[in-house]
Protein backbone atom coordinates (compact mmCIF):
# COMPACT_ATOMS: atom_id res chain seq x y z
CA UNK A 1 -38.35 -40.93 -37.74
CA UNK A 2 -34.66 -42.63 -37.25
CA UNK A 3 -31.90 -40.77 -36.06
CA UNK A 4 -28.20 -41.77 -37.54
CA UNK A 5 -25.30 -41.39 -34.54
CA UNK A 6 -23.98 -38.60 -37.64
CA UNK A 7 -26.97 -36.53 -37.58
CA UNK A 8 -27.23 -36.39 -34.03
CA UNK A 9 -23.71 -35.47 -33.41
CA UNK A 10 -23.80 -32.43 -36.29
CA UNK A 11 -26.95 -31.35 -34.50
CA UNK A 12 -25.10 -31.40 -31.16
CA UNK A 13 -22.31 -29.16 -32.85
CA UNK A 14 -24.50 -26.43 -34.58
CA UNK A 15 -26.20 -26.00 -31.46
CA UNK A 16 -22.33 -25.64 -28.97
CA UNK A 17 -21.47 -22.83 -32.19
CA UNK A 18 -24.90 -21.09 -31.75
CA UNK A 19 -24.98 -21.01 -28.17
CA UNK A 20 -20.90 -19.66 -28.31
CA UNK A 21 -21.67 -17.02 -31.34
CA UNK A 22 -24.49 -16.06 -29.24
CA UNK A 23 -22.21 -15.85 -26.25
CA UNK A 24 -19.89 -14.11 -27.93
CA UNK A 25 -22.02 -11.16 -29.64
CA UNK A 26 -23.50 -10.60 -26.15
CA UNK A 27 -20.46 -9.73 -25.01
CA UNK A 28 -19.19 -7.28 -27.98
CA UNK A 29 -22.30 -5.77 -27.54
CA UNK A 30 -22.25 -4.80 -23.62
CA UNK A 31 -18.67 -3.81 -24.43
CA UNK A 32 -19.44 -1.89 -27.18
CA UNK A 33 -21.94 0.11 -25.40
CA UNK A 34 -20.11 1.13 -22.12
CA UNK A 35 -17.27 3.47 -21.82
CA UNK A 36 -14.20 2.65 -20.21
CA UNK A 37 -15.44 5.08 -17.48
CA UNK A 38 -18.74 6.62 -16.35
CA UNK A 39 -18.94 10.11 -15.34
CA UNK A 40 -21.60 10.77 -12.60
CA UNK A 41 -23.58 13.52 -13.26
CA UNK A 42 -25.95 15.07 -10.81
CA UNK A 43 -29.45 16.60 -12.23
CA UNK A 44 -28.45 19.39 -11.43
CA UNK A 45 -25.58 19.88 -14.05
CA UNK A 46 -22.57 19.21 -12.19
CA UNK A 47 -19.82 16.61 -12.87
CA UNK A 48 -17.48 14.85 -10.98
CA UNK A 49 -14.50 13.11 -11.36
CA UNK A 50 -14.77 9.80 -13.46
CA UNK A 51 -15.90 6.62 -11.38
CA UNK A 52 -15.32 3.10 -12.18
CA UNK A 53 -17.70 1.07 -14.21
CA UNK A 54 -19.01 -1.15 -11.38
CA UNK A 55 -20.04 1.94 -9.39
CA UNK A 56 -24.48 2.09 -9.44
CA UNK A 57 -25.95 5.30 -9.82
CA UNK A 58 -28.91 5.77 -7.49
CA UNK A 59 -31.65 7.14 -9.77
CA UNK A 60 -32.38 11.12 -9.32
CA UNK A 61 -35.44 11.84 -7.48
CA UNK A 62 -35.27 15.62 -6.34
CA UNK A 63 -36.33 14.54 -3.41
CA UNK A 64 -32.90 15.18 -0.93
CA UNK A 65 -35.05 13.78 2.95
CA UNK A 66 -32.80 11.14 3.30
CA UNK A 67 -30.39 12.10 6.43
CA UNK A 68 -26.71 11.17 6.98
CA UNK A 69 -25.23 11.05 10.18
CA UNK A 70 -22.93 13.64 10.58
CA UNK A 71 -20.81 14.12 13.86
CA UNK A 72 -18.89 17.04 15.19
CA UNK A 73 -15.72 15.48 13.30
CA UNK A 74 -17.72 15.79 9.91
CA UNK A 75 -18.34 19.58 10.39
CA UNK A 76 -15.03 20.64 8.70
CA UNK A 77 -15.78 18.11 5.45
CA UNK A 78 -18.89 19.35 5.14
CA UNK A 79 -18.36 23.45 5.19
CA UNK A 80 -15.17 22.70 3.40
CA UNK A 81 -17.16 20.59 0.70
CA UNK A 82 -20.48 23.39 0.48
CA UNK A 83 -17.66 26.00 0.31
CA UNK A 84 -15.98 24.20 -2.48
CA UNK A 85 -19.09 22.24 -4.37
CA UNK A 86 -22.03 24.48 -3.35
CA UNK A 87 -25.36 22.97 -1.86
CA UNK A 88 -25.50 20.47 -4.65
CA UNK A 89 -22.99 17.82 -5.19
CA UNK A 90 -22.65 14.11 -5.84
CA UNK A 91 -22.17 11.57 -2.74
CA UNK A 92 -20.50 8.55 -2.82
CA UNK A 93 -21.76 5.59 -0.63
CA UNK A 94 -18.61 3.10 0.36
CA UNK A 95 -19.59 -0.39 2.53
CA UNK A 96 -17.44 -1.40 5.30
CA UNK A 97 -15.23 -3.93 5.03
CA UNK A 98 -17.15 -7.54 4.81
CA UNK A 99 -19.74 -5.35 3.60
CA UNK A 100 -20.70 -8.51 1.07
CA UNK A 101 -21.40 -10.96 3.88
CA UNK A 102 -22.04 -8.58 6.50
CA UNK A 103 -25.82 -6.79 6.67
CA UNK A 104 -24.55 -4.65 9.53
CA UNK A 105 -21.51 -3.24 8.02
CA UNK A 106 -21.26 0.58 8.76
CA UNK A 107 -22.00 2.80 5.11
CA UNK A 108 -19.49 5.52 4.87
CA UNK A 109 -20.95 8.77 2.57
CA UNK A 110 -18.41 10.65 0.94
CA UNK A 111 -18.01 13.81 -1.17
CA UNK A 112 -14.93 14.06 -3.30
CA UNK A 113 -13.42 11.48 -1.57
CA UNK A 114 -13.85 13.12 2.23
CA UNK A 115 -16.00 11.31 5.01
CA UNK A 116 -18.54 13.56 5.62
CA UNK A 117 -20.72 10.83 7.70
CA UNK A 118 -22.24 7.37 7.83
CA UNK A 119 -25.76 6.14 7.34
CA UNK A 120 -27.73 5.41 10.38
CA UNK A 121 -27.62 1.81 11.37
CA UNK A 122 -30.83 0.75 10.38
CA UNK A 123 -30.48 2.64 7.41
CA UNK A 124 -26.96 0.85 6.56
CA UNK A 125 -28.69 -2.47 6.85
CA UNK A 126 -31.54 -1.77 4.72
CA UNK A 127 -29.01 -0.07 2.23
CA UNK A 128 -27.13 -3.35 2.34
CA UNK A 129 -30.79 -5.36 1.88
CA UNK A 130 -31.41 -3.09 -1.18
CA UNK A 131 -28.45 -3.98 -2.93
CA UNK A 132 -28.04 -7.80 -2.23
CA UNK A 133 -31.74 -7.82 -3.68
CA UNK A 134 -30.13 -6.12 -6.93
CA UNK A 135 -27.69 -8.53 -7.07
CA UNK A 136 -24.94 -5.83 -6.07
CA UNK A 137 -23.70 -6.99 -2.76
CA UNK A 138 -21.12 -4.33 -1.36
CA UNK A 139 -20.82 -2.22 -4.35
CA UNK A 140 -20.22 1.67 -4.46
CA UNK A 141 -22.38 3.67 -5.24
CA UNK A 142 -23.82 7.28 -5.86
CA UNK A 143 -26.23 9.60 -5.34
CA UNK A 144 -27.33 13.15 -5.64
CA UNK A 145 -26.60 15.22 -2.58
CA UNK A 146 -27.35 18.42 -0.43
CA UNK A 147 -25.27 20.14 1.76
CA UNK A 148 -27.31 22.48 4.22
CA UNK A 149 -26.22 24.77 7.22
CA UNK A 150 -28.10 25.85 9.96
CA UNK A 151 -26.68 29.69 10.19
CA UNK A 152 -29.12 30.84 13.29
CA UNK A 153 -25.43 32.14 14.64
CA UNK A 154 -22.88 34.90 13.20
CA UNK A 155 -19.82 32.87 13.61
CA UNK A 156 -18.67 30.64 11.09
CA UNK A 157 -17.49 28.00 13.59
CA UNK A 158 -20.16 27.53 15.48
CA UNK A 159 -22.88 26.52 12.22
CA UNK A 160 -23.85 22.59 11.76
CA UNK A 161 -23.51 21.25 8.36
CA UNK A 162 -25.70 18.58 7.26
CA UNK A 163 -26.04 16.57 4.51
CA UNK A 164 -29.30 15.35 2.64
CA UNK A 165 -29.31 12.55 0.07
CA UNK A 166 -31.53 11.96 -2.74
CA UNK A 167 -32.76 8.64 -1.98
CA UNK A 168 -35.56 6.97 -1.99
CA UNK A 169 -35.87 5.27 2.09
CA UNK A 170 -35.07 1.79 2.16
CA UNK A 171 -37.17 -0.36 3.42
CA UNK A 172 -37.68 -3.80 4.82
């Protein structure tokens, strides 16, 4: 079979205006499915504020034996957050700066927008592993959460806080 220099070029064009139509309909189509916001919702019914689109939701697992580490200067957050939120509320994962190129970036966890502590160092750079492999290098992100106190004492002052993700551990 011969080819004319005609047919050839009119083949060339229908294919550029399928692959851009098909281009194009992609895109209406992830656009037409996704709000301008998400809301993060915990399983356990409660709602935060709205988050920005590029913010990943950590799956809900129930589970809550993932620990955060929580100093002295956290204490405050915390009761102020249980007192507020309950036991159950929605935590927010922030990189540090460099986050993107840097494995060992510190990984702040915050509730309503208030440090309440970091993940542990090896836990930050598997964190930071975990999303690189999803192709979400330094992103925020959220979680289900659990605030717990340790009460053994009377006075309010003198309980630890501590706060339990729901996360799977990272590993590798």
């Amino acid at each position: 079979m011969h080819w004319r220099k005609s047919d050839v070029s009119e083949l060339i064009v229908v294919m550029v205006g399928g692959v851009a139509a098909f281009m194009l309909w992609r895109g209406l189509r992830n656009r037409a499915q996704q709000p301008d916001f998400q809301v993060a919702g915990s399983s356990f019914g409660s709602v935060s504020s709205p988050v920005p689109l590029d913010t990943h939701q950590w799956p809900h697992l129930g589970r809550f034996d993932f620990e955060v580490l929580s100093g002295p200067r956290h204490q405050p957050a915390l009761r102020h957050a249980l007192e507020q939120l309950g036991e159950h509320c929605v935590a927010t994962l922030r990189a540090g700066d460099g986050a993107e190129h840097n494995i060992g970036a510190p990984v702040e966890v915050l509730v309503e927008d208030v440090r309440v502590g970091y993940l542990l160092d090896g836990d930050a750079t598997r964190f930071h592993r975990r999303l690189a492999y999803e192709g979400r290098p330094g992103q925020l992100s959220q979680c289900d959460a659990r605030i717990t106190v340790d009460d053994a004492t009377r006075r309010v002052d003198k309980r630890t806080y501590a706060i339990l993700l729901d996360l799977k551990p990272f590993r590798h």
